[in-house]
PDB file of N, CA and C in Angstrom:
ATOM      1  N   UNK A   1     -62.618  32.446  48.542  1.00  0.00           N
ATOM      2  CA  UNK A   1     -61.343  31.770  48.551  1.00  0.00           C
ATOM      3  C   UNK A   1     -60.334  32.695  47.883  1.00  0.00           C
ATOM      4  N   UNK A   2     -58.977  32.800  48.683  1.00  0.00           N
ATOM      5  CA  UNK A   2     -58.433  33.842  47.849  1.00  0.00           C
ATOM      6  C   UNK A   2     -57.388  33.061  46.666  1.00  0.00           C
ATOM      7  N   UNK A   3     -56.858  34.179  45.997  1.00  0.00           N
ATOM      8  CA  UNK A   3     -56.097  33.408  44.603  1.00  0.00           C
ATOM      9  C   UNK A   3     -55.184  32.446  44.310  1.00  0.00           C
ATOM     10  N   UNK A   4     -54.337  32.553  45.377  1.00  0.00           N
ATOM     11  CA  UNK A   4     -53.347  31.553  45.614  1.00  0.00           C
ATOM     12  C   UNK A   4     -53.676  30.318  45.885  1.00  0.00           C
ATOM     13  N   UNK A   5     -54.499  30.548  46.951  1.00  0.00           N
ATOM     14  CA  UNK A   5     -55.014  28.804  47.120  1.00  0.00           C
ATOM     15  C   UNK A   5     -55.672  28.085  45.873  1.00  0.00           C
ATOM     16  N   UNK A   6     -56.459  28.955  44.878  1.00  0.00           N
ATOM     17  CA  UNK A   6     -57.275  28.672  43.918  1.00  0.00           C
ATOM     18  C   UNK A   6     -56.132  28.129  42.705  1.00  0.00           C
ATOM     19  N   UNK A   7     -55.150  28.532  42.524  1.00  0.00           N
ATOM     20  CA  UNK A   7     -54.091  28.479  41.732  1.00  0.00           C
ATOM     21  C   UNK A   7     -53.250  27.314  42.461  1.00  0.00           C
ATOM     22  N   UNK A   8     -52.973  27.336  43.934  1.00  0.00           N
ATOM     23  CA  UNK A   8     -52.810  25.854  44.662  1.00  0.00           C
ATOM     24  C   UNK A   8     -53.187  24.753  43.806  1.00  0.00           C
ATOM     25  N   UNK A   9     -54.753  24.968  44.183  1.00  0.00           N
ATOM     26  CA  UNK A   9     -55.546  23.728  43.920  1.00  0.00           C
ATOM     27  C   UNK A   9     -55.834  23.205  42.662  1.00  0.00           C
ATOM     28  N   UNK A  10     -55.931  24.304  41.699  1.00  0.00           N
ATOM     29  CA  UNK A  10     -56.135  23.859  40.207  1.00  0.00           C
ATOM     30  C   UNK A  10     -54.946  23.051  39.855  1.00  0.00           C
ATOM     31  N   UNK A  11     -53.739  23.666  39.899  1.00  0.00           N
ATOM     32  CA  UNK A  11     -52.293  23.324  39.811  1.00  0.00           C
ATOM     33  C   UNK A  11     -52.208  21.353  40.402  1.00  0.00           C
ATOM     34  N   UNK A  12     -52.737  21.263  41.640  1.00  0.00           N
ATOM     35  CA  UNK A  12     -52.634  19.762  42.002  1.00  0.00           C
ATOM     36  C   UNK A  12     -53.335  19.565  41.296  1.00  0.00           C
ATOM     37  N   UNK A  13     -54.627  19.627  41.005  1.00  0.00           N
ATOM     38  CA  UNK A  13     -55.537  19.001  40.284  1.00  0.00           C
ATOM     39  C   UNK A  13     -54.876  18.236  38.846  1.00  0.00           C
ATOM     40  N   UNK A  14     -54.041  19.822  37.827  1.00  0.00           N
ATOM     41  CA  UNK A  14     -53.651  19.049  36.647  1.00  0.00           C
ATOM     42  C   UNK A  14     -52.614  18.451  36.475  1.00  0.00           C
ATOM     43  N   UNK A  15     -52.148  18.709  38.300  1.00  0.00           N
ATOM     44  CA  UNK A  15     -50.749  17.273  38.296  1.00  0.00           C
ATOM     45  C   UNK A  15     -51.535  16.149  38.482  1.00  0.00           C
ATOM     46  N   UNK A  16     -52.322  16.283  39.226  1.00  0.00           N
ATOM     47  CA  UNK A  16     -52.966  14.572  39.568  1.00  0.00           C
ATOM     48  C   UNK A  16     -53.064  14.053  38.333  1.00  0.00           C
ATOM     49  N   UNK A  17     -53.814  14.444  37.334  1.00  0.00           N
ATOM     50  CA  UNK A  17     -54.326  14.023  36.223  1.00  0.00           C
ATOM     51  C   UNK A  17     -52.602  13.341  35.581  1.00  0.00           C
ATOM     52  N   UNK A  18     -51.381  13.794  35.512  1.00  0.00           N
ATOM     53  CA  UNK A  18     -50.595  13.477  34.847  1.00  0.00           C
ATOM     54  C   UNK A  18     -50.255  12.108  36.042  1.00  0.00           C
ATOM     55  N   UNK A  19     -50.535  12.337  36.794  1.00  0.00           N
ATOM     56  CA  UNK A  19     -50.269  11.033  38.055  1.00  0.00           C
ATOM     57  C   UNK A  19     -51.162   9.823  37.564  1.00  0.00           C
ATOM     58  N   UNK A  20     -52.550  10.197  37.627  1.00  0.00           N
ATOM     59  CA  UNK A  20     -53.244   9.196  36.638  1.00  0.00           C
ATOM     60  C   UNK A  20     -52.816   8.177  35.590  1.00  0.00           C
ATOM     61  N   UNK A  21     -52.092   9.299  34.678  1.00  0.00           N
ATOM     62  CA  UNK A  21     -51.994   8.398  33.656  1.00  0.00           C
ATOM     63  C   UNK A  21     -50.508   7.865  33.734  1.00  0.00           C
ATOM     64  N   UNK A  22     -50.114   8.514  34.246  1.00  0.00           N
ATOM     65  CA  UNK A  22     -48.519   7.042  34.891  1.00  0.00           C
ATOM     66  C   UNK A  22     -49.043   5.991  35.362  1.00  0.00           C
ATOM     67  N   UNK A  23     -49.945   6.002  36.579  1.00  0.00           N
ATOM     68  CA  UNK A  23     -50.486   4.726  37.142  1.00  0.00           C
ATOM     69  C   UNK A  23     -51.006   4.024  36.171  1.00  0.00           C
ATOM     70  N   UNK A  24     -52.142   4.634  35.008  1.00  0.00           N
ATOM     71  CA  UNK A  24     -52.644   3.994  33.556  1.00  0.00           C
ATOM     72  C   UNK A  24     -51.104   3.040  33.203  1.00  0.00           C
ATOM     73  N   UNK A  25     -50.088   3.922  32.689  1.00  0.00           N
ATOM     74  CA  UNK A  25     -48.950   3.080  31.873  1.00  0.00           C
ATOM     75  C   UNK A  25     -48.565   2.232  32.831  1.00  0.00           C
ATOM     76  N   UNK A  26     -48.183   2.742  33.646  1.00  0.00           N
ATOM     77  CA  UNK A  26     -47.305   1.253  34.696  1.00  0.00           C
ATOM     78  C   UNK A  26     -48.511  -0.173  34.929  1.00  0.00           C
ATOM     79  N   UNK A  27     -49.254   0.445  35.045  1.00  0.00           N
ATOM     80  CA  UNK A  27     -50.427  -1.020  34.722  1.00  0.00           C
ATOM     81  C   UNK A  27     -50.360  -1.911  33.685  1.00  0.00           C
ATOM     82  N   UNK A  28     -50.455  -0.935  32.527  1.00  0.00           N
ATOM     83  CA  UNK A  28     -50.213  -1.622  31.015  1.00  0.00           C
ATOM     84  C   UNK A  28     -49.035  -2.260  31.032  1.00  0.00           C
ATOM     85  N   UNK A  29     -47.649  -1.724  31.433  1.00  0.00           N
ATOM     86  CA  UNK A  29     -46.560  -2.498  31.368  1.00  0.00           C
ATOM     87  C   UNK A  29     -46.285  -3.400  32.116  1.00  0.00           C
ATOM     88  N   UNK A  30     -47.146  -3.450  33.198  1.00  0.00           N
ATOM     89  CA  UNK A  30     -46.869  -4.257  34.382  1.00  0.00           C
ATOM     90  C   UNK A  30     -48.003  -5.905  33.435  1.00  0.00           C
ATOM     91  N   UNK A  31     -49.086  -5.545  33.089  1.00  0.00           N
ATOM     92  CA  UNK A  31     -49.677  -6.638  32.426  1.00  0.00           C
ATOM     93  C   UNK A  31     -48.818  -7.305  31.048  1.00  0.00           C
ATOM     94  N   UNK A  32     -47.897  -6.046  30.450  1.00  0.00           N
ATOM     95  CA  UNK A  32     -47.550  -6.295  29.203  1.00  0.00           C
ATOM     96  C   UNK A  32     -46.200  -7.406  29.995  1.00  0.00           C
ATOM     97  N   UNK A  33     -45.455  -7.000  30.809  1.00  0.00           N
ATOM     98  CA  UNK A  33     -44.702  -7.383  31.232  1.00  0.00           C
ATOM     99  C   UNK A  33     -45.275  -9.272  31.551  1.00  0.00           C
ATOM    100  N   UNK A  34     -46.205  -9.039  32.373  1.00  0.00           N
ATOM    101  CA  UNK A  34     -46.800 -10.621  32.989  1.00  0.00           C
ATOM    102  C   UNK A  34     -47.071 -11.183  31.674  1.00  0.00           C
ATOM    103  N   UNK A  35     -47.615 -10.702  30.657  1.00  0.00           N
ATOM    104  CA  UNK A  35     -47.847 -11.686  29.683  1.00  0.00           C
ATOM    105  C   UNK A  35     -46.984 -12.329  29.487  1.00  0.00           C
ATOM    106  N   UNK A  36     -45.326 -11.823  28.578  1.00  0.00           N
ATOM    107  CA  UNK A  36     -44.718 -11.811  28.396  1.00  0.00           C
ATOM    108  C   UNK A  36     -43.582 -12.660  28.726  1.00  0.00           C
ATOM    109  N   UNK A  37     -43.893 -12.694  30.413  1.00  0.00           N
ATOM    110  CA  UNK A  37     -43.041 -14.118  30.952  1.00  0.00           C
ATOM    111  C   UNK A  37     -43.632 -15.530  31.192  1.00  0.00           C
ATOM    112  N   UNK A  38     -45.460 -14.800  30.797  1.00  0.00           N
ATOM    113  CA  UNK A  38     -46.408 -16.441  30.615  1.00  0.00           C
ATOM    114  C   UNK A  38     -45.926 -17.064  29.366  1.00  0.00           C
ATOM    115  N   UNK A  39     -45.928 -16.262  28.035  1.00  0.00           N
ATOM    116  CA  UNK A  39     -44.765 -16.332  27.342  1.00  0.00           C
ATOM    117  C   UNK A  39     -44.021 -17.404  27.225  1.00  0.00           C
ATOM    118  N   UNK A  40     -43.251 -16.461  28.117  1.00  0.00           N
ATOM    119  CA  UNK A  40     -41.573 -17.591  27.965  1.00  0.00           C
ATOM    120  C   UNK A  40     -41.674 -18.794  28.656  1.00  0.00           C
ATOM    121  N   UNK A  41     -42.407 -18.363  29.695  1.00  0.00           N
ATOM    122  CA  UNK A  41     -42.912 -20.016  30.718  1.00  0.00           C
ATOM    123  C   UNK A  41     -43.042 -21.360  29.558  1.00  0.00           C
ATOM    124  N   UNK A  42     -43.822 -20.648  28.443  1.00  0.00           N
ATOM    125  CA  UNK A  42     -44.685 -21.775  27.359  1.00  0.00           C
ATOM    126  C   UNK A  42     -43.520 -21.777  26.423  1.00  0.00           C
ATOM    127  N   UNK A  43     -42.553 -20.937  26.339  1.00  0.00           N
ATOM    128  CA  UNK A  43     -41.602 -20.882  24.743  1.00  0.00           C
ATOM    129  C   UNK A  43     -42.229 -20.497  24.158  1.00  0.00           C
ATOM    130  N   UNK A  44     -43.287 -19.426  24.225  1.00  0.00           N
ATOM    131  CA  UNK A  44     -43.687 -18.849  23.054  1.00  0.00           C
ATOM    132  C   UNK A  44     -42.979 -17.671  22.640  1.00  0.00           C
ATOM    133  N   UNK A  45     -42.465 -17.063  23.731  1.00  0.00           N
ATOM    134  CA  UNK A  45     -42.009 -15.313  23.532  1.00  0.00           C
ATOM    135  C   UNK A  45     -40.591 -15.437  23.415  1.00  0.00           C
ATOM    136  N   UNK A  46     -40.276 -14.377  22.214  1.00  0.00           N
ATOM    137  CA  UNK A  46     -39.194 -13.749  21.701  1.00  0.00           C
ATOM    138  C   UNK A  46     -38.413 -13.053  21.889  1.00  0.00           C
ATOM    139  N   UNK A  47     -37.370 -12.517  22.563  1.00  0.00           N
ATOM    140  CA  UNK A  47     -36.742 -11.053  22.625  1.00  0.00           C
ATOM    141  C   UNK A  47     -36.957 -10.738  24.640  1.00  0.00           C
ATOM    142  N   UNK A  48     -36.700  -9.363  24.816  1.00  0.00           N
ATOM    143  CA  UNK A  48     -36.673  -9.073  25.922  1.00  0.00           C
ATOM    144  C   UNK A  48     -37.926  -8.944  26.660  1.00  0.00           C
ATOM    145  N   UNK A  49     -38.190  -8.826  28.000  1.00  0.00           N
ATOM    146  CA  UNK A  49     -39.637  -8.172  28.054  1.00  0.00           C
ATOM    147  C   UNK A  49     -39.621  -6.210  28.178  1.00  0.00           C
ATOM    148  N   UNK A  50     -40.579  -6.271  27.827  1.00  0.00           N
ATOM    149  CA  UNK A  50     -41.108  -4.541  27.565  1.00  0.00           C
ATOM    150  C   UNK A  50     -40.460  -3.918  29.045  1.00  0.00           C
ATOM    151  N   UNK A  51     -39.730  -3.098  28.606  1.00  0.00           N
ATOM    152  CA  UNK A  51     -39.113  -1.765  29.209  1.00  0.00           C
ATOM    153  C   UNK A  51     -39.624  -0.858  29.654  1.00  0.00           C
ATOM    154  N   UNK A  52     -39.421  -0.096  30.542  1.00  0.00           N
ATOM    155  CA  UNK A  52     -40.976   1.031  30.873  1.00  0.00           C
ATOM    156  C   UNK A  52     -40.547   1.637  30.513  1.00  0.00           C
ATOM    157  N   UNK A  53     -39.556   2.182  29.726  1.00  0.00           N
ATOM    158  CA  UNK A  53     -39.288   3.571  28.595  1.00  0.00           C
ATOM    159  C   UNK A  53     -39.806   3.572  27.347  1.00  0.00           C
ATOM    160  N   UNK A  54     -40.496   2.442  27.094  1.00  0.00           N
ATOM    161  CA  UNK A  54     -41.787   2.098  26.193  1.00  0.00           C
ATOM    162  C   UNK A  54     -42.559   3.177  26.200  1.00  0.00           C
ATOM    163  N   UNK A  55     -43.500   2.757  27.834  1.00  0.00           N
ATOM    164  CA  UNK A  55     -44.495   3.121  28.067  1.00  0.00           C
ATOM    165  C   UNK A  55     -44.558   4.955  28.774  1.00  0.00           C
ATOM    166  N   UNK A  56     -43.567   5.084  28.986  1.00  0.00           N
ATOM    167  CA  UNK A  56     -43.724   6.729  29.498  1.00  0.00           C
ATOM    168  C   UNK A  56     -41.847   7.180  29.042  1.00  0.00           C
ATOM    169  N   UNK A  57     -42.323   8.049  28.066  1.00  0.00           N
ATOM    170  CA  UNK A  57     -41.716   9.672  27.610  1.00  0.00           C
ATOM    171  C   UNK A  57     -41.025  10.459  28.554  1.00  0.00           C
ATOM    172  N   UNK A  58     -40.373  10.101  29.298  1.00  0.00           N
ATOM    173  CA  UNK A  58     -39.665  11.606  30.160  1.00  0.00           C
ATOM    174  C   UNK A  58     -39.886  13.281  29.573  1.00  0.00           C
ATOM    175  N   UNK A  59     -39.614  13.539  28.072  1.00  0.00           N
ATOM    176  CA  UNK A  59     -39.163  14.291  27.281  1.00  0.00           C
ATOM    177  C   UNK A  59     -40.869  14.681  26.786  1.00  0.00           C
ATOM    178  N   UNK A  60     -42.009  13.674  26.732  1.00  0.00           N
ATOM    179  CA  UNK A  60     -42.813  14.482  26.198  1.00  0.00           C
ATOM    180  C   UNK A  60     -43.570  14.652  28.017  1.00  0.00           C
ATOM    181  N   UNK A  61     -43.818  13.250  28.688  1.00  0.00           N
ATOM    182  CA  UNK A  61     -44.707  13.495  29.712  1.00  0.00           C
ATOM    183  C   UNK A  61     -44.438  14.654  30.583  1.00  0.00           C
ATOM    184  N   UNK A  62     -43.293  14.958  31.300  1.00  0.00           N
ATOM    185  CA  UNK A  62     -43.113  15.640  32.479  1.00  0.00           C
ATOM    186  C   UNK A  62     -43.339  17.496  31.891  1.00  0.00           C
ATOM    187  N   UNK A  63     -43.482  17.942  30.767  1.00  0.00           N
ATOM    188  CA  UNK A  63     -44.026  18.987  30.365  1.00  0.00           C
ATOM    189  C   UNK A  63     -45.460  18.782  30.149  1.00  0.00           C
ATOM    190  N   UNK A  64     -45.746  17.517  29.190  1.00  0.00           N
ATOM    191  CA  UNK A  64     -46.948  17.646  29.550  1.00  0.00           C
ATOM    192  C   UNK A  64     -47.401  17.900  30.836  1.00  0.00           C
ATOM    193  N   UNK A  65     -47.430  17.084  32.034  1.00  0.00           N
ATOM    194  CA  UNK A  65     -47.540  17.532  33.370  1.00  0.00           C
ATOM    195  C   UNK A  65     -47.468  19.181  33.447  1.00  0.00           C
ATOM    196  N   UNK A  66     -46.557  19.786  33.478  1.00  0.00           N
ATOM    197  CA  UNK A  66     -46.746  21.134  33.980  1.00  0.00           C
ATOM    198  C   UNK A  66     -47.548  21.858  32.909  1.00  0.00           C
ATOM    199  N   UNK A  67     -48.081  21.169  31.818  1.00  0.00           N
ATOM    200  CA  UNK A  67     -48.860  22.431  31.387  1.00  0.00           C
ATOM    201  C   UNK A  67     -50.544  21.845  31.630  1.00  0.00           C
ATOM    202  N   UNK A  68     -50.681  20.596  31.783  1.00  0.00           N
ATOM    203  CA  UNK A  68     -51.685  20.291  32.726  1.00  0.00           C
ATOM    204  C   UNK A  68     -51.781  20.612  34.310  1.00  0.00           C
ATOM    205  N   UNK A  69     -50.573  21.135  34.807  1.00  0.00           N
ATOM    206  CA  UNK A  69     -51.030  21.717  36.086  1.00  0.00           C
ATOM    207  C   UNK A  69     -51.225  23.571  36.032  1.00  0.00           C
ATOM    208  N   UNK A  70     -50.640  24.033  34.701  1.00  0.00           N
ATOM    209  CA  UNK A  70     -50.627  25.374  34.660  1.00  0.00           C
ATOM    210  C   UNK A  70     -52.107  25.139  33.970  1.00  0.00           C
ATOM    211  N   UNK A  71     -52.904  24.653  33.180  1.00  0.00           N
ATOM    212  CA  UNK A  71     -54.189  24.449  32.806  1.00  0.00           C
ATOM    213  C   UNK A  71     -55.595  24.499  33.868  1.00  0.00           C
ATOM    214  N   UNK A  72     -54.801  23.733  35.234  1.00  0.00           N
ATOM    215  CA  UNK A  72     -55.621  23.232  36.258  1.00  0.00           C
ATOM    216  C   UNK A  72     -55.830  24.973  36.934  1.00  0.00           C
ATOM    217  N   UNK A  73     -54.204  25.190  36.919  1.00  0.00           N
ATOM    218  CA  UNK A  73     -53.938  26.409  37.862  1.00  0.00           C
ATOM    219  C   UNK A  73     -55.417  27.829  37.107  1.00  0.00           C
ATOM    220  N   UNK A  74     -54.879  28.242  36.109  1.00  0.00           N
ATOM    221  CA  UNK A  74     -55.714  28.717  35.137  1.00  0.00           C
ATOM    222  C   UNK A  74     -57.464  28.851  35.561  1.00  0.00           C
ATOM    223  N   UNK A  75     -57.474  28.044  34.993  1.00  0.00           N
ATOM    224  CA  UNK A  75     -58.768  27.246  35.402  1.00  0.00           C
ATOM    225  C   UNK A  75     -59.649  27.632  36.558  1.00  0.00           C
ATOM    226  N   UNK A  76     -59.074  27.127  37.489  1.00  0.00           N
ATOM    227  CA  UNK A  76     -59.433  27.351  38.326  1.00  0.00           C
ATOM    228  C   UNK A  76     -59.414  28.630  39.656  1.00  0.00           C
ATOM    229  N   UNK A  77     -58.548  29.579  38.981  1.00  0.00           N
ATOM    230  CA  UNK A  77     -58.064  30.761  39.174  1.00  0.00           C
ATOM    231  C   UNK A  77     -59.464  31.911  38.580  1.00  0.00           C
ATOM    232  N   UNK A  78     -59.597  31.293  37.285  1.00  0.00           N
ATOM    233  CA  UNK A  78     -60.986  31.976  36.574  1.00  0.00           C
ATOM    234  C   UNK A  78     -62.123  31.351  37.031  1.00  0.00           C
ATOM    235  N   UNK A  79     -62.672  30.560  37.403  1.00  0.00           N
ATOM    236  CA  UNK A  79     -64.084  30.065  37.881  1.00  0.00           C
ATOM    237  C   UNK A  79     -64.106  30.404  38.904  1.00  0.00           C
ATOM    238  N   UNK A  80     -62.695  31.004  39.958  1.00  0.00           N
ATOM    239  CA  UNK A  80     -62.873  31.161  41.308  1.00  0.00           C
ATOM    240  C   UNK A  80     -63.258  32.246  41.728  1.00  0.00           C
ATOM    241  N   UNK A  81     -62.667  33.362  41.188  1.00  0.00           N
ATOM    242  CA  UNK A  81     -62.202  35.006  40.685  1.00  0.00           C
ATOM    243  C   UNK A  81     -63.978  35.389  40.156  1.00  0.00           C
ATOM    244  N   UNK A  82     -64.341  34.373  39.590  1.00  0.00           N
ATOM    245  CA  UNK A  82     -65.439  35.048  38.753  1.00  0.00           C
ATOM    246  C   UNK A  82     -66.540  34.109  39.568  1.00  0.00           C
ATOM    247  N   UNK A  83     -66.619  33.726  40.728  1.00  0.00           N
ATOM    248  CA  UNK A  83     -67.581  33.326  41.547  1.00  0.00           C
ATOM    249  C   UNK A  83     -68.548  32.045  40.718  1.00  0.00           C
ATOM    250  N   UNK A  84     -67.833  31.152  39.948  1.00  0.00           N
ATOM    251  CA  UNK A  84     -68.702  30.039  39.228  1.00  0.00           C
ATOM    252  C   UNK A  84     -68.527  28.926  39.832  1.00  0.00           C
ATOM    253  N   UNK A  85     -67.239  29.076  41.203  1.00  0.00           N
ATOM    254  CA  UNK A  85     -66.942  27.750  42.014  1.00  0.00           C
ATOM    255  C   UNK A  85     -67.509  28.598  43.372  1.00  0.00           C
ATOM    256  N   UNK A  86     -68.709  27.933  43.854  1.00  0.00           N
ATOM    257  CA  UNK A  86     -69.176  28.277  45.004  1.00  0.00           C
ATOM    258  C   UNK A  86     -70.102  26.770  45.748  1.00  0.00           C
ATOM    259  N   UNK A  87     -70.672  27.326  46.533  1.00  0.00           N
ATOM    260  CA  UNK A  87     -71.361  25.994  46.865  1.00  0.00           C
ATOM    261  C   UNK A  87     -70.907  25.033  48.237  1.00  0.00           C
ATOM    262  N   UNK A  88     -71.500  24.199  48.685  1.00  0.00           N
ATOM    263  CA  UNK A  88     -71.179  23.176  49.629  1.00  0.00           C
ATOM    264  C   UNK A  88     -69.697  22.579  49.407  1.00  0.00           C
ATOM    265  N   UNK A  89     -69.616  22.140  47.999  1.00  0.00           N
ATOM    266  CA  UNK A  89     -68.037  21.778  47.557  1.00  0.00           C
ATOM    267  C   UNK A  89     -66.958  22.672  48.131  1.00  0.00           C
ATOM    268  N   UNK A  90     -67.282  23.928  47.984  1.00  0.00           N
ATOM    269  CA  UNK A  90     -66.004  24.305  48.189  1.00  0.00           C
ATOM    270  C   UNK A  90     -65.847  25.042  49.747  1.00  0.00           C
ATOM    271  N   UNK A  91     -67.024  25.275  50.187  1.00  0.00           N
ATOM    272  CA  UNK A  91     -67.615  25.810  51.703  1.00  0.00           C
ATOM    273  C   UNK A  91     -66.638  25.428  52.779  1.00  0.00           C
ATOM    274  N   UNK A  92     -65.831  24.056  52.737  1.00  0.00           N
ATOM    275  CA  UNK A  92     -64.860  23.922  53.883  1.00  0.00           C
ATOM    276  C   UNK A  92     -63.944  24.737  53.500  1.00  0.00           C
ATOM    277  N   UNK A  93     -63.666  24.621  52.130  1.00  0.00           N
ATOM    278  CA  UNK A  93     -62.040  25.488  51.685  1.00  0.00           C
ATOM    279  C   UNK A  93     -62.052  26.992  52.108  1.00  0.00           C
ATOM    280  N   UNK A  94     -63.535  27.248  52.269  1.00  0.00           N
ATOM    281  CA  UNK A  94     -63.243  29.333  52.298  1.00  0.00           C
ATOM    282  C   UNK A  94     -63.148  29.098  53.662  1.00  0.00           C
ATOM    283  N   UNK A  95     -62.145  30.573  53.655  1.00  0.00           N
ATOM    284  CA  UNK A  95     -61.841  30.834  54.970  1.00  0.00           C
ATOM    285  C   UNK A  95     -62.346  32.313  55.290  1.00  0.00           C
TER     286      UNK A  95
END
């Protein structure tokens, strides 16, 4: 497999992972949220419901992201280069 693609693929890989954990937070807020108006349904809850600027960072996540995709890129640039990613797994990808 040559380098670019290997650096491709690592690269999606450690974006996915930051994709992950958005879907993680928007879940949490999306439940934090439903509680929240079961809540008010009863008069129990106080104040606004939860904001999704709570739950995800612009300022820390979206770097995190690129250095989890420069991690992925990395990564997988060296296991590729140095023949430790071989096998059936990756057998469709070589060309």
């Amino acid at each position: 497999m040559d380098v670019p693609t290997l650096i491709l693929l690592g690269a999606a890989g450690g974006l996915l992972r930051g994709v992950l954990d958005l879907y993680t937070r928007f879940g949490t807020w999306q439940a934090d949220r439903r509680l929240h108006r079961q809540l008010s349904a009863e008069g129990a809850a106080q104040g606004d419901p939860p904001r999704f600027q709570t739950y995800f960072d612009l300022a820390v996540d979206i770097p995190a992201a690129v250095v989890h995709s420069l991690m992925g890129a990395g990564a997988a640039m060296l296991f590729g280069t140095t023949g430790q990613i071989s096998g059936e797994y990756v057998s469709p990808l070589v060309a």
